[in-house]
Protein backbone atom coordinates (compact mmCIF):
# COMPACT_ATOMS: atom_id res chain seq x y z
CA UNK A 1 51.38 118.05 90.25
CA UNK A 2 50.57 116.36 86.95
CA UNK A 3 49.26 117.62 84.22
CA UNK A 4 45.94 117.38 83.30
CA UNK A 5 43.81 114.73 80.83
CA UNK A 6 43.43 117.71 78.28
CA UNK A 7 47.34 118.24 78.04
CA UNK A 8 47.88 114.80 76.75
CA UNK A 9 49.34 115.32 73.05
CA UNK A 10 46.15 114.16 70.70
CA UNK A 11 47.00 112.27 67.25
CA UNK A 12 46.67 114.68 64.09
CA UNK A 13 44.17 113.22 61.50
CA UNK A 14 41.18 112.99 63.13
CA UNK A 15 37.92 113.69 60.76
CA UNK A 16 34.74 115.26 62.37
CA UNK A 17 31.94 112.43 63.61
CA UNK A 18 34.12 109.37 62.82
CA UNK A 19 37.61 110.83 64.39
CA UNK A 20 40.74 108.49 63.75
CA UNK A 21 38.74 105.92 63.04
CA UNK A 22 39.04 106.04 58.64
CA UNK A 23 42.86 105.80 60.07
CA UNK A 24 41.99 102.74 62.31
CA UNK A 25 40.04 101.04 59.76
CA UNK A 26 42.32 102.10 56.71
CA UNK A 27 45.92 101.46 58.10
CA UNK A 28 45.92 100.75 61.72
CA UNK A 29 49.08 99.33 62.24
CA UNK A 30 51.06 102.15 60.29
CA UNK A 31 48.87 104.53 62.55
CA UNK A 32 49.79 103.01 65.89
CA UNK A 33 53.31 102.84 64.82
CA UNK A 34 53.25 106.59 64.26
CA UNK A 35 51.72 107.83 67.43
CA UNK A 36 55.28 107.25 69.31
CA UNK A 37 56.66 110.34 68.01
CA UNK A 38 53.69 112.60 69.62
CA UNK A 39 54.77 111.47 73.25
CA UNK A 40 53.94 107.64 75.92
CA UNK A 41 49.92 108.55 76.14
CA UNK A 42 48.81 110.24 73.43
CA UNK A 43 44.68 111.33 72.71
CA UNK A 44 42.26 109.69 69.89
CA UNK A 45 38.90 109.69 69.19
CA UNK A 46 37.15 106.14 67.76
CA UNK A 47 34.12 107.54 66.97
CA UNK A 48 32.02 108.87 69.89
CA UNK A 49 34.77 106.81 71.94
CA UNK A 50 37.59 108.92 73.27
CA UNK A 51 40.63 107.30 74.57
CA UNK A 52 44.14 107.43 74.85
CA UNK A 53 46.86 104.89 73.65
CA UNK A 54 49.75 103.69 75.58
CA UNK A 55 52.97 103.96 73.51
CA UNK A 56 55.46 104.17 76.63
CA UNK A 57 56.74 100.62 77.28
CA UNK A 58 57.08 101.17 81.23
CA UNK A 59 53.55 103.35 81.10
CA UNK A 60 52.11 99.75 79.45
CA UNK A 61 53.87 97.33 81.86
CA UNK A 62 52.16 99.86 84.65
CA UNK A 63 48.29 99.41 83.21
CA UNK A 64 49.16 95.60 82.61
CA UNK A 65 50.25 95.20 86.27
CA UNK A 66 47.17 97.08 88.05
CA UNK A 67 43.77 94.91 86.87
CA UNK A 68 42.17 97.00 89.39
CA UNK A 69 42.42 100.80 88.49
CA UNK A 70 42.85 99.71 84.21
CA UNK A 71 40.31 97.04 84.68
CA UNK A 72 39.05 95.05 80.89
CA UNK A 73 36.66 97.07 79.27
CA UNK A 74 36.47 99.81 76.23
CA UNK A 75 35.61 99.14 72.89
CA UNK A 76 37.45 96.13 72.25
CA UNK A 77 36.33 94.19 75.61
CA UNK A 78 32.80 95.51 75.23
CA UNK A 79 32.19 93.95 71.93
CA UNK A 80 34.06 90.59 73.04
CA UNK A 81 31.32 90.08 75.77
CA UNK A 82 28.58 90.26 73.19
CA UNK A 83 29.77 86.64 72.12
CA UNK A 84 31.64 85.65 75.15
CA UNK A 85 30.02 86.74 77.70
CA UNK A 86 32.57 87.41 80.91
CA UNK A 87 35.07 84.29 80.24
CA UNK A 88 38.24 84.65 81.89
CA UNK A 89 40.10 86.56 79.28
CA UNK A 90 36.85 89.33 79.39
CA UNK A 91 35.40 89.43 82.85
CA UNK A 92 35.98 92.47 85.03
CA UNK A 93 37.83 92.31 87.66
CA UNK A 94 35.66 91.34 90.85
CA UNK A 95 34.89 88.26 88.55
CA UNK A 96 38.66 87.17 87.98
CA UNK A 97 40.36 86.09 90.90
CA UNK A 98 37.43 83.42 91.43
CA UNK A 99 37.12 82.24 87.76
CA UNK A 100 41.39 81.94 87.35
CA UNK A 101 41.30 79.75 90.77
CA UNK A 102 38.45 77.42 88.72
CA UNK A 103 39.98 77.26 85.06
CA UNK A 104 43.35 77.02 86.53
CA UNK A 105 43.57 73.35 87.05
CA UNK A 106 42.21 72.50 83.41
CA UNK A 107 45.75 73.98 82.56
CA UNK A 108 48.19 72.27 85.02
CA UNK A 109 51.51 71.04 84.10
CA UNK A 110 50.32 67.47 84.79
CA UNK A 111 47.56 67.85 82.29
CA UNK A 112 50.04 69.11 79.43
CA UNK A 113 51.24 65.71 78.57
CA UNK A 114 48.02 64.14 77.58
CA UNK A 115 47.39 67.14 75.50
CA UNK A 116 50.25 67.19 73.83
CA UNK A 117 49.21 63.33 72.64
CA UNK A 118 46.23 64.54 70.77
CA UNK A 119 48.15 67.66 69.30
CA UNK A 120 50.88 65.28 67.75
CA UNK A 121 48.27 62.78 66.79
CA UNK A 122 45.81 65.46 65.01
CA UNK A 123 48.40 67.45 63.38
CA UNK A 124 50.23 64.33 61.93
CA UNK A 125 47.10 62.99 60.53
CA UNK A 126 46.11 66.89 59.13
CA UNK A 127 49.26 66.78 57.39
CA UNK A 128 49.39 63.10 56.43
CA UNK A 129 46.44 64.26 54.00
CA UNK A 130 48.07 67.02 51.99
CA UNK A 131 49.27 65.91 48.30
CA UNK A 132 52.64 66.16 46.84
CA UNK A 133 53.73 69.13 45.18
CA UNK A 134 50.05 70.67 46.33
CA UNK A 135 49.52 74.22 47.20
CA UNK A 136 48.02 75.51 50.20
CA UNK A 137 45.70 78.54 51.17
CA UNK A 138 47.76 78.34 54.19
CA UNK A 139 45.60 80.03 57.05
CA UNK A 140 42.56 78.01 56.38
CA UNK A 141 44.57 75.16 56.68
CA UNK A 142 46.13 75.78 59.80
CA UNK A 143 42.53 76.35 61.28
CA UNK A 144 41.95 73.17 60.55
CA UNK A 145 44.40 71.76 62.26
CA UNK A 146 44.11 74.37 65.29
CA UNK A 147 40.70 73.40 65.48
CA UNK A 148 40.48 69.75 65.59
CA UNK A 149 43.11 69.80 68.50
CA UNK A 150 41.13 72.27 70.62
CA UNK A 151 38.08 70.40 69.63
CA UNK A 152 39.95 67.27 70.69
CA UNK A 153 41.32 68.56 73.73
CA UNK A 154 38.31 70.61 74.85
CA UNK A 155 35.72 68.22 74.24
CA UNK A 156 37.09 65.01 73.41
CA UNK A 157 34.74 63.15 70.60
CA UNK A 158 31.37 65.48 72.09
CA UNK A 159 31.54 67.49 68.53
CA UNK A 160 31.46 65.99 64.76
CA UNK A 161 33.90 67.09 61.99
CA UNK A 162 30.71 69.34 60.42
CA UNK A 163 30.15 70.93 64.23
CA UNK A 164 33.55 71.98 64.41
CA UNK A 165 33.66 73.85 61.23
CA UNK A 166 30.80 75.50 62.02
CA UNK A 167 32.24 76.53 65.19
CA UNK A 168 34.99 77.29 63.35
CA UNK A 169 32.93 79.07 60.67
CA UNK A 170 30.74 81.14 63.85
CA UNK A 171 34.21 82.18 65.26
CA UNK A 172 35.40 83.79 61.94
CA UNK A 173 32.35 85.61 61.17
CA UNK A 174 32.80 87.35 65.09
CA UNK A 175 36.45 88.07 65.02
CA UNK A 176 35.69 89.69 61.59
CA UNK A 177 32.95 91.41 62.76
CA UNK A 178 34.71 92.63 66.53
CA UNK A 179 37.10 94.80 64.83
CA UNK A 180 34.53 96.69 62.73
CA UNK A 181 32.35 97.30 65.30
CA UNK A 182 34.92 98.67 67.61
CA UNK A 183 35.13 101.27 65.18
CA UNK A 184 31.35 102.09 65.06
CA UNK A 185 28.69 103.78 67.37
CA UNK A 186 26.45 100.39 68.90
CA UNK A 187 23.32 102.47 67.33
CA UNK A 188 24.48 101.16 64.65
CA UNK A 189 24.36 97.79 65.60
CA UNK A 190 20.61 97.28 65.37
CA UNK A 191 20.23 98.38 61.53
CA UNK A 192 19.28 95.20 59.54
CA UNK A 193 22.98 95.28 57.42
CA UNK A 194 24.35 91.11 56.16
CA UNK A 195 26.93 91.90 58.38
CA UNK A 196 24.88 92.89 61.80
CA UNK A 197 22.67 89.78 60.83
CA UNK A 198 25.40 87.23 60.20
CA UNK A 199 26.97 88.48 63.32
CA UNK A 200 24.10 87.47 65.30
CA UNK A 201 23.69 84.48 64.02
CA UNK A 202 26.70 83.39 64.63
CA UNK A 203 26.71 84.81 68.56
CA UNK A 204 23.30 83.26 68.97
CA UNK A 205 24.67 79.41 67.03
CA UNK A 206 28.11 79.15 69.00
CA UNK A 207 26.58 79.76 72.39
CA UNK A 208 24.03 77.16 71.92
CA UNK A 209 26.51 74.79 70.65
CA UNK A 210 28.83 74.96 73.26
CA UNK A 211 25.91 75.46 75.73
CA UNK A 212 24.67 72.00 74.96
CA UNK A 213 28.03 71.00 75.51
CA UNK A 214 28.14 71.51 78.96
CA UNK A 215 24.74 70.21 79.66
CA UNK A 216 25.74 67.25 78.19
CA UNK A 217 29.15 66.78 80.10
CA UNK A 218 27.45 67.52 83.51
CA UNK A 219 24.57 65.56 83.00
CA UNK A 220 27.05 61.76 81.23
CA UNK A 221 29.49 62.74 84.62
CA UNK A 222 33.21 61.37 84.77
CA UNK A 223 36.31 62.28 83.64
CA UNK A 224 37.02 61.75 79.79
CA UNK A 225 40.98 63.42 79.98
CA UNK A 226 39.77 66.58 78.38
CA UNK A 227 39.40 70.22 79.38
CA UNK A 228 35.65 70.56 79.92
CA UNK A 229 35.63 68.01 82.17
CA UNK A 230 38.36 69.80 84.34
CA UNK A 231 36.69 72.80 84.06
CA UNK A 232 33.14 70.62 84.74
CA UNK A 233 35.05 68.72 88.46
CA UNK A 234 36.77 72.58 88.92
CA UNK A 235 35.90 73.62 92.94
CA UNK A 236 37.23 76.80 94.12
CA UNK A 237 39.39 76.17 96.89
CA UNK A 238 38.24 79.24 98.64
CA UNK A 239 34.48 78.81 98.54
CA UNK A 240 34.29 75.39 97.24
CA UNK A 241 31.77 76.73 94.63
CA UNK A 242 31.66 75.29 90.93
CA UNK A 243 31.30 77.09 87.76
CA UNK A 244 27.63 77.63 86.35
CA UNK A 245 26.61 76.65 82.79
CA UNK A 246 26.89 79.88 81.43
CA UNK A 247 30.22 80.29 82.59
CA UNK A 248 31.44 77.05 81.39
CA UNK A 249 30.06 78.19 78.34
CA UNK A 250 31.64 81.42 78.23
CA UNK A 251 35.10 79.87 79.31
CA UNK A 252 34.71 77.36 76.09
CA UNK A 253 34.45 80.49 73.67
CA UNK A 254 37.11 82.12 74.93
CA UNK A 255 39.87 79.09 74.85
CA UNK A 256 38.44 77.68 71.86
CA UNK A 257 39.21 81.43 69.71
CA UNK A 258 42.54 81.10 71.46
CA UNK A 259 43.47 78.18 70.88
CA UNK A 260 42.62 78.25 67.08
CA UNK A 261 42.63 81.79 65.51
CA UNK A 262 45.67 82.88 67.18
CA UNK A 263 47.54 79.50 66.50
CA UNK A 264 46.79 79.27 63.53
CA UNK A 265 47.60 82.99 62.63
CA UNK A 266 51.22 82.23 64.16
CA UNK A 267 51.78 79.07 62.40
CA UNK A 268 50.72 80.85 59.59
CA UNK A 269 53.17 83.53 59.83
CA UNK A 270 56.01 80.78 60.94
CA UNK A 271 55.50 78.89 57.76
CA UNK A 272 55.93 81.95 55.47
CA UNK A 273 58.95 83.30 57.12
CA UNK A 274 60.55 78.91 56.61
CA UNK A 275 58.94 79.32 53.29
CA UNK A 276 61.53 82.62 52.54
CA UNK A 277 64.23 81.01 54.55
CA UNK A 278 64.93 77.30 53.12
CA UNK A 279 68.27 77.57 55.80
CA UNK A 280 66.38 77.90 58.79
CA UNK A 281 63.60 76.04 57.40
CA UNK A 282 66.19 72.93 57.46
CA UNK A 283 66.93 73.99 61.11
CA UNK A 284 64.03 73.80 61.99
CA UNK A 285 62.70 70.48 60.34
CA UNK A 286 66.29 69.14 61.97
CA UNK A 287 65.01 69.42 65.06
CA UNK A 288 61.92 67.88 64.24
CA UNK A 289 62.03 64.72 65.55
CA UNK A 290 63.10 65.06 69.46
CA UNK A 291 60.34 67.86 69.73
CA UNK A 292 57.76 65.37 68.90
CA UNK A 293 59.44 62.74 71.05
CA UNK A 294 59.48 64.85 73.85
CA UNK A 295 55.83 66.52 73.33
CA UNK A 296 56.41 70.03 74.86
CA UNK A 297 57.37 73.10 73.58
CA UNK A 298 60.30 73.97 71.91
CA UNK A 299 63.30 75.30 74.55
CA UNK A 300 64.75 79.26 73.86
CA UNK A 301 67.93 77.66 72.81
CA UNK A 302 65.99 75.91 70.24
CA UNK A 303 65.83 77.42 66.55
CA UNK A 304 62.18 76.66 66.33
CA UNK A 305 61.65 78.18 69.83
CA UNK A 306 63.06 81.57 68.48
CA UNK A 307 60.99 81.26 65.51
CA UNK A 308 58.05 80.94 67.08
CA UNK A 309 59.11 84.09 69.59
CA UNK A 310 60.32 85.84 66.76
CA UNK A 311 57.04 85.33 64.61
CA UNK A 312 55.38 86.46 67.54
CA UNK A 313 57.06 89.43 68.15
CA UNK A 314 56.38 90.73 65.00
CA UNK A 315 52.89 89.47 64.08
CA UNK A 316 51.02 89.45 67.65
CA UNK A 317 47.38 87.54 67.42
CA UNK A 318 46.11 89.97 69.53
CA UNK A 319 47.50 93.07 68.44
CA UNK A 320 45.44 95.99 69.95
CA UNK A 321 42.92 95.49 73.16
CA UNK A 322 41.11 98.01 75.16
CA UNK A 323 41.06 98.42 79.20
CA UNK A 324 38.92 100.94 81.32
CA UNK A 325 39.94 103.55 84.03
CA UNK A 326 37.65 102.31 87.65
CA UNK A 327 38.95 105.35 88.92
CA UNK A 328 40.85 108.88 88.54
CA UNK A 329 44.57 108.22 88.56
CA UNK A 330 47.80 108.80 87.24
CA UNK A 331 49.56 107.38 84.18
CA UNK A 332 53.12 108.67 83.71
CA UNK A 333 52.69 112.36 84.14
CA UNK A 334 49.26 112.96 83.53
CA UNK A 335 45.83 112.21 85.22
CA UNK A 336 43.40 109.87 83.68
CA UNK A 337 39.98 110.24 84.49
CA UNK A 338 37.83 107.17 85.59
CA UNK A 339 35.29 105.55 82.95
CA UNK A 340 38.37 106.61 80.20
CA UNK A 341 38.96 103.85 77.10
CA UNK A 342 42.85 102.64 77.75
CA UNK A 343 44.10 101.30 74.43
CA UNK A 344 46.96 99.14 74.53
CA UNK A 345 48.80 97.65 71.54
CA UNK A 346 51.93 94.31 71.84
CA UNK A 347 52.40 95.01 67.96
CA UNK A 348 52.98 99.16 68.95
CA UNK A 349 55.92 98.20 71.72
CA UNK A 350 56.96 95.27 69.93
CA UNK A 351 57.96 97.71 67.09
CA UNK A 352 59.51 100.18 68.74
CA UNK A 353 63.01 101.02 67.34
CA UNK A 354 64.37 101.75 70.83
CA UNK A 355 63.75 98.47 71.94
CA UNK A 356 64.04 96.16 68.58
CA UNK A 357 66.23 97.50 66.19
CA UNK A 358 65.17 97.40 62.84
CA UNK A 359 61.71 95.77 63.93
CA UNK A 360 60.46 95.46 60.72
CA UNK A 361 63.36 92.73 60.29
CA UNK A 362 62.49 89.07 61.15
CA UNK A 363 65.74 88.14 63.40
CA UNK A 364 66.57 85.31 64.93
CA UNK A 365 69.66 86.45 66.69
CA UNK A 366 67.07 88.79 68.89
CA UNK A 367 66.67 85.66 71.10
CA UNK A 368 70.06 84.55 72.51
CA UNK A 369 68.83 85.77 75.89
CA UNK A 370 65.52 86.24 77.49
CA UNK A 371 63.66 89.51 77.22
CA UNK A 372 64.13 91.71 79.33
CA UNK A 373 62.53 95.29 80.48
CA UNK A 374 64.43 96.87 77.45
CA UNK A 375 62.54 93.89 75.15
CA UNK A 376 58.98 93.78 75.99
CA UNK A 377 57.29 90.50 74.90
CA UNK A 378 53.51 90.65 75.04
CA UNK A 379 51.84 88.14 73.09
CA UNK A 380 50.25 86.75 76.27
CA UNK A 381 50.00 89.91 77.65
CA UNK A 382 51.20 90.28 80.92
CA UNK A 383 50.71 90.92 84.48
CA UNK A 384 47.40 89.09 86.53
CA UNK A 385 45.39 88.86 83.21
CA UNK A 386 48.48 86.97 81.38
CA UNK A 387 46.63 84.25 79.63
CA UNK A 388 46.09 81.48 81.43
CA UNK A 389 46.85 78.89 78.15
CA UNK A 390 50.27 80.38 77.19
CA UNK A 391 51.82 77.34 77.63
CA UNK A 392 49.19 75.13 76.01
CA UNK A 393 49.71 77.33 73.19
CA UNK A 394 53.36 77.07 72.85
CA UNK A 395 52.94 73.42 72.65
CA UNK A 396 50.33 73.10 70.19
CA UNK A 397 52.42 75.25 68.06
CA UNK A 398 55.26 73.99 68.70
CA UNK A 399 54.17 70.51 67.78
CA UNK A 400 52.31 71.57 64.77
CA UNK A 401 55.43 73.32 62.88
CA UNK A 402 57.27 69.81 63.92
CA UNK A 403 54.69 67.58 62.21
CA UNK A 404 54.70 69.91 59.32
CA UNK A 405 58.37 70.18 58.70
CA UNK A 406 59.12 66.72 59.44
CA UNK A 407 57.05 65.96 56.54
CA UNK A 408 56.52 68.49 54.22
CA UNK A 409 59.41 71.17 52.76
CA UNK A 410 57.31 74.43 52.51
CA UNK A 411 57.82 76.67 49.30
CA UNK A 412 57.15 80.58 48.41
CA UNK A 413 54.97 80.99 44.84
CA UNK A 414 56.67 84.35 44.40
CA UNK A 415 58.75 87.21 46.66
CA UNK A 416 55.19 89.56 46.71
CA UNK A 417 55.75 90.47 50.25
CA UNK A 418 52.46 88.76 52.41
CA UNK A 419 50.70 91.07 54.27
CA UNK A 420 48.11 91.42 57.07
CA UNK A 421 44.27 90.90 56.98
CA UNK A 422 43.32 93.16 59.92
CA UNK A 423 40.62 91.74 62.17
CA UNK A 424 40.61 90.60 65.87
CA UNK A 425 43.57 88.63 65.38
CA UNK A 426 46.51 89.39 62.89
CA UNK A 427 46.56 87.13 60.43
CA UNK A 428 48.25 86.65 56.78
CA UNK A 429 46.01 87.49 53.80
CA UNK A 430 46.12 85.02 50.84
CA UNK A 431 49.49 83.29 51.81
CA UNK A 432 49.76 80.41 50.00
CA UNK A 433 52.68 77.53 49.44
CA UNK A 434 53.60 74.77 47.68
CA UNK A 435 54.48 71.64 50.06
CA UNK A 436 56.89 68.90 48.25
CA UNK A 437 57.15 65.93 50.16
CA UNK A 438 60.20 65.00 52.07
CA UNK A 439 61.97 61.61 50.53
CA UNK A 440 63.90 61.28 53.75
CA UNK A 441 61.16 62.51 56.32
CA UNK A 442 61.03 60.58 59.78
CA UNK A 443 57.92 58.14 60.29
CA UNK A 444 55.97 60.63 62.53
CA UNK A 445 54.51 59.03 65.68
CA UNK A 446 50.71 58.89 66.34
CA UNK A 447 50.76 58.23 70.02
CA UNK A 448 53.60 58.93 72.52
CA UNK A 449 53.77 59.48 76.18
CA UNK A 450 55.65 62.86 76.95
CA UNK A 451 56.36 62.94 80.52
CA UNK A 452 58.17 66.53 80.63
CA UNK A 453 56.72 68.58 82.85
CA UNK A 454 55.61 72.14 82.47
CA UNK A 455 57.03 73.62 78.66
CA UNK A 456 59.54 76.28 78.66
CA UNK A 457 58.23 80.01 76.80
CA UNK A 458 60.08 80.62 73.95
CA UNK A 459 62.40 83.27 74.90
CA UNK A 460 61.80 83.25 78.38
CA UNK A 461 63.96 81.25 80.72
């Protein structure tokens, strides 16, 4: 018989009213690396929010694999819908099965190619415009190169340069804002505070942005090569329905945060660890040259491949999210009730020491093979709700570090170790380099024709 909810170990720390959450908010990463040691499932309280957190690797892999019973909700799912609405990555999941079959094709292999065009072309003319010798507050830049390729590749020429930043601008205010309002009681949400404010004005601006978007593509018809007008021409083959407005709509928020914040948070990463490493930064920039030729993203064998898996081993975008129990059941040796908060963490398994050694250590030589069930790899998640764009990821990443390199050698200001900004997304806080041009860099090509097919997954074969 298994043992009951109450019997599950529960974190020390907690505080009365608030719980862990002064730990959540104050070192979370430290805090989820600790809760190991107290057992696979282990008890917290967020709040009024009481949930328990996956450490077990196999335990995780079960919850990722059963969409049904752990189905997307809890605190971190909940407040993604207040922007977001139910877009693929957030929808429960008697909406997913119908909205994968739709978005699906805006993703296939034989639209990768085409893509992969417009990320050479926009990251070669971002970095065409950095000085010599000129430092960089890195992350910012790498938004703006993440973001005029999903703009580009989402919605062709529909948005301006000043639109896009303020989509960009709308995003950052919400990511910032998701993570400390996980950690809060929604009474609180109502109280007139900047940040409760700014946060609604930002919901309230990016939906109507990309609402008019998609009343604008439906209504001008035809086919312009990008993803919104996949998604637009997208029949299900089951019931031959199409998406509505305000699921187009919610679909466009959720690939355009993913296909900005968390590339740019990995570039960001990947260029500090080539900034440390001017050996494996000449690697990399070696290979330079057939990546962009070939437009797809970079093999396992590759040395930028296992940077990029590397980088996101240790530094996962999406570092903590939430599921909810539709149902009693039974998670390794314990019974969950239904309607309980399921919190699941890629950066807690990625640094386990019984499955990375040392996994504090940035190490290439982690990657010679493919993970495996002793090396879970979950920056995409995993199991029905992998994300859909892992590949278009890999690419625009991929292609990015290329144009970068190829031009640019990348420099540390000083050995203060860089650290994380905790918010929705994992990103670096105040990383900044020095980029000296290259006086032998290759003439980087604005427009090719890749014809690869679907891109390998770094460290997956």
């Amino acid at each position: 018989m298994a043992n009951p909810f109450s019997s599950i170990p529960s974190a020390p720390g907690a505080v009365p009213l608030l719980g862990h959450a002064p730990r959540m908010v104050r070192d979370p990463l430290a805090f989820l690396e600790s809760l190991s040691q107290h057992g696979d499932l282990v008890r917290v309280r967020l709040g009024p929010v009481r949930a328990v957190v996956v450490c077990g690797v196999e335990l995780t892999d079960d919850v990722l694999r059963d969409d049904h019973v752990f189905d997307k909700g809890g605190p971190f799912w909940d407040r993604v819908r207040e922007f977001a609405g139910d877009g693929l990555s957030s929808c429960p999941h008697h909406l997913h099965r119908r909205q994968r079959r739709l978005v699906q094709p805006a993703f296939h292999a034989s639209r990768l190619p085409d893509y992969a065009v417009v990320m050479a072309r926009e990251a070669t003319a971002a970095a065409a415009d950095w000085g010599d010798g000129e430092v960089l507050d890195v992350l910012p830049r790498m938004l703006v190169i993440t973001s005029r390729i999903v703009a580009a590749t989402m919605f062709s020429d529909a948005l301006t340069d000043d639109e896009v930043g303020q989509v960009l601008d709308d995003t950052a205010v919400l990511l910032t804002g998701l993570y400390r309002r996980m950690m809060t009681p929604p009474i609180l949400d109502s109280l007139p505070t900047p940040g409760n404010r700014a946060y609604r004005r930002a919901t309230v601006r990016l939906r109507e942005t990309l609402h008019q978007l998609v009343v604008d593509r439906r209504l001008g018809g035809g086919d312009h090569g990008d993803l919104l007008s996949a998604l637009v021409a997208a029949q299900d083959p089951q019931t031959r329905g199409r998406s509505t407005d305000t699921e187009l709509t919610d679909q466009l928020i959720t690939f355009f945060i993913a296909g900005s914040e968390t590339a740019a948070s990995c570039l960001a990463w990947s260029l500090h660890l080539l900034a440390t490493r001017p050996d494996l930064q000449e690697r990399v920039r070696a290979e330079a040259p057939a990546i962009l030729a070939a437009g797809v993203a970079a093999g396992p064998e590759t040395t930028t491949g296992k940077l990029i898996t590397e980088s996101l081993r240790k530094w996962p975008p999406v570092w903590l999210f939430t599921r909810t129990t539709t149902m009693d059941t039974q998670l390794g040796d314990y019974e969950i009730p239904a309607d309980t908060a399921v919190v699941l963490s890629p950066h807690l398994v990625h640094h386990r020491p019984d499955r990375y050694p040392e996994p504090d250590r940035f190490d290439l030589d982690r990657w010679t093979s493919a993970p495996t069930p002793r090396t879970p790899y979950l920056p995409f998640s995993n199991g029905p709700r992998k994300c859909v764009g892992n590949h278009y990821a890999l690419t625009e990443i991929t292609l990015v570090l290329a144009a970068i390199t190829s031009r640019w050698h990348v420099e540390a200001l000083s050995d203060n170790e860089v650290r994380p900004t905790i918010a929705a997304t994992l990103r670096p806080r105040d990383l900044r380099l020095r980029v000296t041009a290259r006086s032998t860099a290759a003439e980087l090509p604005a427009q090719r024709q890749p014809s690869t097919p679907a891109p390998a997954e770094p460290g997956r074969h």
